[in-house]
N, C-alpha and C. Protein backbone atom coordinates (compact mmCIF):
# COMPACT_ATOMS: atom_id res chain seq x y z
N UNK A 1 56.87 -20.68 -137.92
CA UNK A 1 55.94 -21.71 -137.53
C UNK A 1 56.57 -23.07 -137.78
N UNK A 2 55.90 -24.09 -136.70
CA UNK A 2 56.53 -25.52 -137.30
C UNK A 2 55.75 -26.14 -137.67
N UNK A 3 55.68 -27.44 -137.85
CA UNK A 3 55.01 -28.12 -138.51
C UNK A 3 55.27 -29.54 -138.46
N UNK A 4 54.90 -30.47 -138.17
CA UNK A 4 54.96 -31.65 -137.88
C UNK A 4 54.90 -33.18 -138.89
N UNK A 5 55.83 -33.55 -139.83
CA UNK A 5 55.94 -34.14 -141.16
C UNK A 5 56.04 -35.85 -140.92
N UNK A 6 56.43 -36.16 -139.69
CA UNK A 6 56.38 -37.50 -139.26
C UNK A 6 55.60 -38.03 -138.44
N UNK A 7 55.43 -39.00 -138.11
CA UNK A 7 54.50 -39.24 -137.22
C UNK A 7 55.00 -39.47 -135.71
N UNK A 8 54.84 -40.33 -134.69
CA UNK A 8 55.75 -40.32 -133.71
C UNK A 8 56.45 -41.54 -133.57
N UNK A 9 56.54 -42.26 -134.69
CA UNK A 9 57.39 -43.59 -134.69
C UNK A 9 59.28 -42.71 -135.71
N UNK A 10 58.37 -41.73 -136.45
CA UNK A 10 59.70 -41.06 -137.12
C UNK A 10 60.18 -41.63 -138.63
N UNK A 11 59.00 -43.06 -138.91
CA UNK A 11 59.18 -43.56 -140.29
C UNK A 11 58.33 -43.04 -141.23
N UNK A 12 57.40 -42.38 -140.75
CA UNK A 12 55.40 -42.66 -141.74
C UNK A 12 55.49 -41.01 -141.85
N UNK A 13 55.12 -41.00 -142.86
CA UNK A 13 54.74 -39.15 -143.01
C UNK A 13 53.22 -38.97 -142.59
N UNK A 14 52.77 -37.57 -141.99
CA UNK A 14 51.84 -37.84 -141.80
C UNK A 14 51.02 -37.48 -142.78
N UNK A 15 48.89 -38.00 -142.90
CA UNK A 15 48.61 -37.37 -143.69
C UNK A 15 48.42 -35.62 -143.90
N UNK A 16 48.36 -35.79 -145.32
CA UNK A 16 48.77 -33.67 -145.74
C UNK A 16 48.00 -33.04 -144.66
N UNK A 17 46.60 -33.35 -143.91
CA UNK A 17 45.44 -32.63 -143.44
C UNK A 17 45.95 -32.61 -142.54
N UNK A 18 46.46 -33.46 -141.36
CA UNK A 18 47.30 -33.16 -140.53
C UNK A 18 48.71 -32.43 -140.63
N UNK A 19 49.51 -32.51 -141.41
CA UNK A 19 51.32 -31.74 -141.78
C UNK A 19 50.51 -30.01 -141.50
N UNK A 20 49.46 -30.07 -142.34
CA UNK A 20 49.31 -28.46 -142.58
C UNK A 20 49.18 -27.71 -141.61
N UNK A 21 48.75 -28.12 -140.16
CA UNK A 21 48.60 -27.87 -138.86
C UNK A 21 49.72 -27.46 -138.40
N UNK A 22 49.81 -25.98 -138.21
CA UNK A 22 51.09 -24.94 -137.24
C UNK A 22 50.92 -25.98 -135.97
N UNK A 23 52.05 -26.60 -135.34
CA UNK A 23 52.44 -27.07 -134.56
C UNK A 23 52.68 -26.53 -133.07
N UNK A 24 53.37 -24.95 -133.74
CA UNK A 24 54.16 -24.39 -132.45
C UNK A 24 54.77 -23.14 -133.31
N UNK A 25 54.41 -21.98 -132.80
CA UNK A 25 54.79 -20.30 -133.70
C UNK A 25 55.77 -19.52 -132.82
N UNK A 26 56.38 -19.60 -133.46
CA UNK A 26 57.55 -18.23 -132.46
C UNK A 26 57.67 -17.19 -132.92
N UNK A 27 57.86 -15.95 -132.03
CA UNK A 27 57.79 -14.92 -131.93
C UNK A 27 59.12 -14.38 -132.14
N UNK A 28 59.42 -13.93 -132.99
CA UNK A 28 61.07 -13.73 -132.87
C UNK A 28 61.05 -12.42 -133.21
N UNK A 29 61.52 -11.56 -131.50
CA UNK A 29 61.70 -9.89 -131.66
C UNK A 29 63.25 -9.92 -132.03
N UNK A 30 64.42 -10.58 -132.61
CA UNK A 30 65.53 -10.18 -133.06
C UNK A 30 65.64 -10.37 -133.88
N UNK A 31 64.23 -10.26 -135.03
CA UNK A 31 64.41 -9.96 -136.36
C UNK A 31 64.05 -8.62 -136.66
N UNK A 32 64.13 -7.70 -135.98
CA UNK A 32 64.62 -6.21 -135.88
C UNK A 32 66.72 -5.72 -136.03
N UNK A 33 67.14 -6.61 -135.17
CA UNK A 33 68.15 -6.49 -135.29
C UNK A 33 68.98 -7.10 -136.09
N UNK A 34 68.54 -8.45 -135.93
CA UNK A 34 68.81 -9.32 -137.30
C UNK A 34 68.87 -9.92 -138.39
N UNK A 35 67.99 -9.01 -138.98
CA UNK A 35 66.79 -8.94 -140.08
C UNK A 35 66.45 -10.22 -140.72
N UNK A 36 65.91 -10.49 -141.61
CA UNK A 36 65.10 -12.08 -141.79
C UNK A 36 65.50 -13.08 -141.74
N UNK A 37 64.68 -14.42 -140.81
CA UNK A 37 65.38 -15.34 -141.01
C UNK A 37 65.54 -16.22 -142.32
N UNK A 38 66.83 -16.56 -142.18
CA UNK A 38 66.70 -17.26 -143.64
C UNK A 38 66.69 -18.65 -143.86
N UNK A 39 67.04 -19.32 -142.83
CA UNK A 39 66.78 -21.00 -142.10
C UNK A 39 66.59 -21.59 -140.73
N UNK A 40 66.30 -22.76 -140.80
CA UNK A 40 66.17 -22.86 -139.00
C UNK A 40 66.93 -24.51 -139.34
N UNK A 41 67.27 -24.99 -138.15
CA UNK A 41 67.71 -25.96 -138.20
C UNK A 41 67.30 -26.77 -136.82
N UNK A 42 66.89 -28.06 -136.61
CA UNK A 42 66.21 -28.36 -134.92
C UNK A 42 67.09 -29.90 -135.46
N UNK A 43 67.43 -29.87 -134.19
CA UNK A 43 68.55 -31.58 -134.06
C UNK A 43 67.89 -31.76 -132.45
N UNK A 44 67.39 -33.30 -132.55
CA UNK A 44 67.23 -33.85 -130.95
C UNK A 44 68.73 -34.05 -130.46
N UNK A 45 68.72 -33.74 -129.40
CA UNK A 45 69.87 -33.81 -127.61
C UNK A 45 69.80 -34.90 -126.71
N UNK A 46 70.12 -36.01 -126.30
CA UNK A 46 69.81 -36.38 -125.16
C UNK A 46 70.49 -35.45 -124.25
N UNK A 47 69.58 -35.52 -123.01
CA UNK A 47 69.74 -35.13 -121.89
C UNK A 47 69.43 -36.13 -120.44
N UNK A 48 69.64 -35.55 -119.10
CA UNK A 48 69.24 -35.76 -118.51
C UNK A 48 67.75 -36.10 -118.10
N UNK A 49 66.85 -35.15 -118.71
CA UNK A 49 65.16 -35.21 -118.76
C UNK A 49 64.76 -36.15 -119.67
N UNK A 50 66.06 -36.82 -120.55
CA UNK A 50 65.98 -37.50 -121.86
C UNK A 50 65.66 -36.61 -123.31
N UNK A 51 65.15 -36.84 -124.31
CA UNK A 51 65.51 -36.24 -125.16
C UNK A 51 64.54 -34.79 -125.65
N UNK A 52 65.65 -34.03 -125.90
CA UNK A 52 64.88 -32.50 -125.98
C UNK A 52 65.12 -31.55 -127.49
N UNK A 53 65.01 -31.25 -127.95
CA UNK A 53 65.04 -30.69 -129.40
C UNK A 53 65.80 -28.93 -129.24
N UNK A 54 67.08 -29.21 -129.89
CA UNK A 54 67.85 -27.61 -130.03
C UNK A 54 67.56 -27.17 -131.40
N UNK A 55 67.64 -25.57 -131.65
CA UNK A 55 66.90 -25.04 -132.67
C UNK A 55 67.88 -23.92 -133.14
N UNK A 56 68.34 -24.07 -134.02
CA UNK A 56 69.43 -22.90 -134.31
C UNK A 56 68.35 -21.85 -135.57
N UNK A 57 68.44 -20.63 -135.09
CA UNK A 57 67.61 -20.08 -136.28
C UNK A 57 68.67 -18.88 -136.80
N UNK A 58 68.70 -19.11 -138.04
CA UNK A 58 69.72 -18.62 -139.15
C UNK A 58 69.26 -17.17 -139.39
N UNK A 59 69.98 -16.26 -139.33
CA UNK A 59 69.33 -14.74 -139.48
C UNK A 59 70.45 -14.39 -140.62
N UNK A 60 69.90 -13.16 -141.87
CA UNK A 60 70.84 -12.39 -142.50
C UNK A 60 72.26 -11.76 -141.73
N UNK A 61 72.21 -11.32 -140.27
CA UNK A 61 73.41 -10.98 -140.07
C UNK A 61 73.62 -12.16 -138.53
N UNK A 62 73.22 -13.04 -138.21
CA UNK A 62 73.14 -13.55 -136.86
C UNK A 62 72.80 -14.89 -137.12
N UNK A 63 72.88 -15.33 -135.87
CA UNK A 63 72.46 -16.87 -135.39
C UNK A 63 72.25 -17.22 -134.31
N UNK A 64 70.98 -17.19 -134.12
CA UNK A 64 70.48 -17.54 -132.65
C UNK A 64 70.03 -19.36 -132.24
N UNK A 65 70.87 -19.62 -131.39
CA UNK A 65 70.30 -20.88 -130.70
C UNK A 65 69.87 -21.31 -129.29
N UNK A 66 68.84 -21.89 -129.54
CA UNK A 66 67.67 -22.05 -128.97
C UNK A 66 67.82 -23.87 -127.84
N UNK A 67 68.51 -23.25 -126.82
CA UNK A 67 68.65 -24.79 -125.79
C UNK A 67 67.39 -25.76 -126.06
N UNK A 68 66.39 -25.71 -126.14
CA UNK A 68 65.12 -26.25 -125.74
C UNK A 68 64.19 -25.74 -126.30
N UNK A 69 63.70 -26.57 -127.73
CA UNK A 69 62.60 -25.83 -128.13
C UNK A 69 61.32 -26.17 -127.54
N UNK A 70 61.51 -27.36 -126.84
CA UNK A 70 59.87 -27.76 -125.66
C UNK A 70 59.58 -26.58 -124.82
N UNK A 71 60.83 -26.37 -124.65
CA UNK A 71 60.58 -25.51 -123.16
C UNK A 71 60.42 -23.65 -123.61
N UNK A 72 60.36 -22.91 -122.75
CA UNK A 72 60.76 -21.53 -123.41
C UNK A 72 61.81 -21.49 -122.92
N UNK A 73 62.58 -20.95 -123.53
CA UNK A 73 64.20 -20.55 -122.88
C UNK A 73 64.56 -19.73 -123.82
N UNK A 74 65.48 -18.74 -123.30
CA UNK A 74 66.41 -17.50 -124.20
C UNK A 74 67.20 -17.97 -125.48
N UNK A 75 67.07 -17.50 -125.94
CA UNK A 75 68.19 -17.84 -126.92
C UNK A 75 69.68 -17.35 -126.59
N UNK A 76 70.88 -18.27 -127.17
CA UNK A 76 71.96 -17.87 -126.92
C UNK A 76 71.97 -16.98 -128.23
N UNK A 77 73.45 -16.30 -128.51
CA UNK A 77 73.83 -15.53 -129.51
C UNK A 77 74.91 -16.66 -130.27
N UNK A 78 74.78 -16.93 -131.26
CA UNK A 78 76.02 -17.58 -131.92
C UNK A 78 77.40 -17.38 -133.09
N UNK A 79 76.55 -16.29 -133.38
CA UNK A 79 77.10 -15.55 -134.37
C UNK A 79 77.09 -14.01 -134.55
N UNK A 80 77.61 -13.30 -133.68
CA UNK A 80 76.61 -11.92 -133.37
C UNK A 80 77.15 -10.97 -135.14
N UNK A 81 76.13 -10.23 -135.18
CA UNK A 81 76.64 -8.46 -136.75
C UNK A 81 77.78 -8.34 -136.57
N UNK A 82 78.04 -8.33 -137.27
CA UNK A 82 79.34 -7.88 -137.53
C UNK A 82 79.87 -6.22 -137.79
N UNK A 83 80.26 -5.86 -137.11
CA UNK A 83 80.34 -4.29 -136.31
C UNK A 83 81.37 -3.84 -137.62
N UNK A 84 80.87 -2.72 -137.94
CA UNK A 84 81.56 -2.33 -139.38
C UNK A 84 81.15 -1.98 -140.55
C-alpha cells in the first residue's frame, strides 16, 4: 500500500488523519515466486507526458520495476533468482 506524506507543493507534511489514508494498493502475484517484499523504492521521471513516478519493488530473491506507477503497466524483471 502507499501512502501519501507530503502535500502537493512537496514541502508540508500532511496532517496524520490524512497520511493514514491507503493511497493506491498493489497486488503483487510475484510474491509467490519471489517471496516477500522487503523494500520499495518510487523516484519521479520526466517524460514526454511530463512527470511520472518509477517504482522498483525489492523482493528476497528479485527485483521488479515498475515503468509507471500512475499508469498500470507490467513490471520489468531486474534482478531475476538465482538458479542454483
Amino acid at each position: 500500500m502507499l501512502y501519501r506524506l507530503f502535500d502537493k507543493s512537496g514541502m508540508n507534511l500532511m496532517p496524520e488523519k490524512e497520511a493514514r489514508k491507503v493511497k493506491k494498493v498493489f497486488k503483487v502475484p510475484e510474491i509467490k515466486k519471489y517471496g516477500q517484499v522487503v523494500d520499495l523504492f518510487i523516484f519521479p521521471s520526466t517524460s514526454m507526458d511530463g512527470v511520472q513516478y518509477n517504482m522498483y519493488l525489492i523482493f528476497e530473491h528479485g527485483i521488479l520495476f515498475y515503468p509507471a506507477v500512475d499508469r498500470k503497466t507490467e513490471p520489468l524483471l531486474k534482478l531475476p533468482e538465482a538458479s542454483g
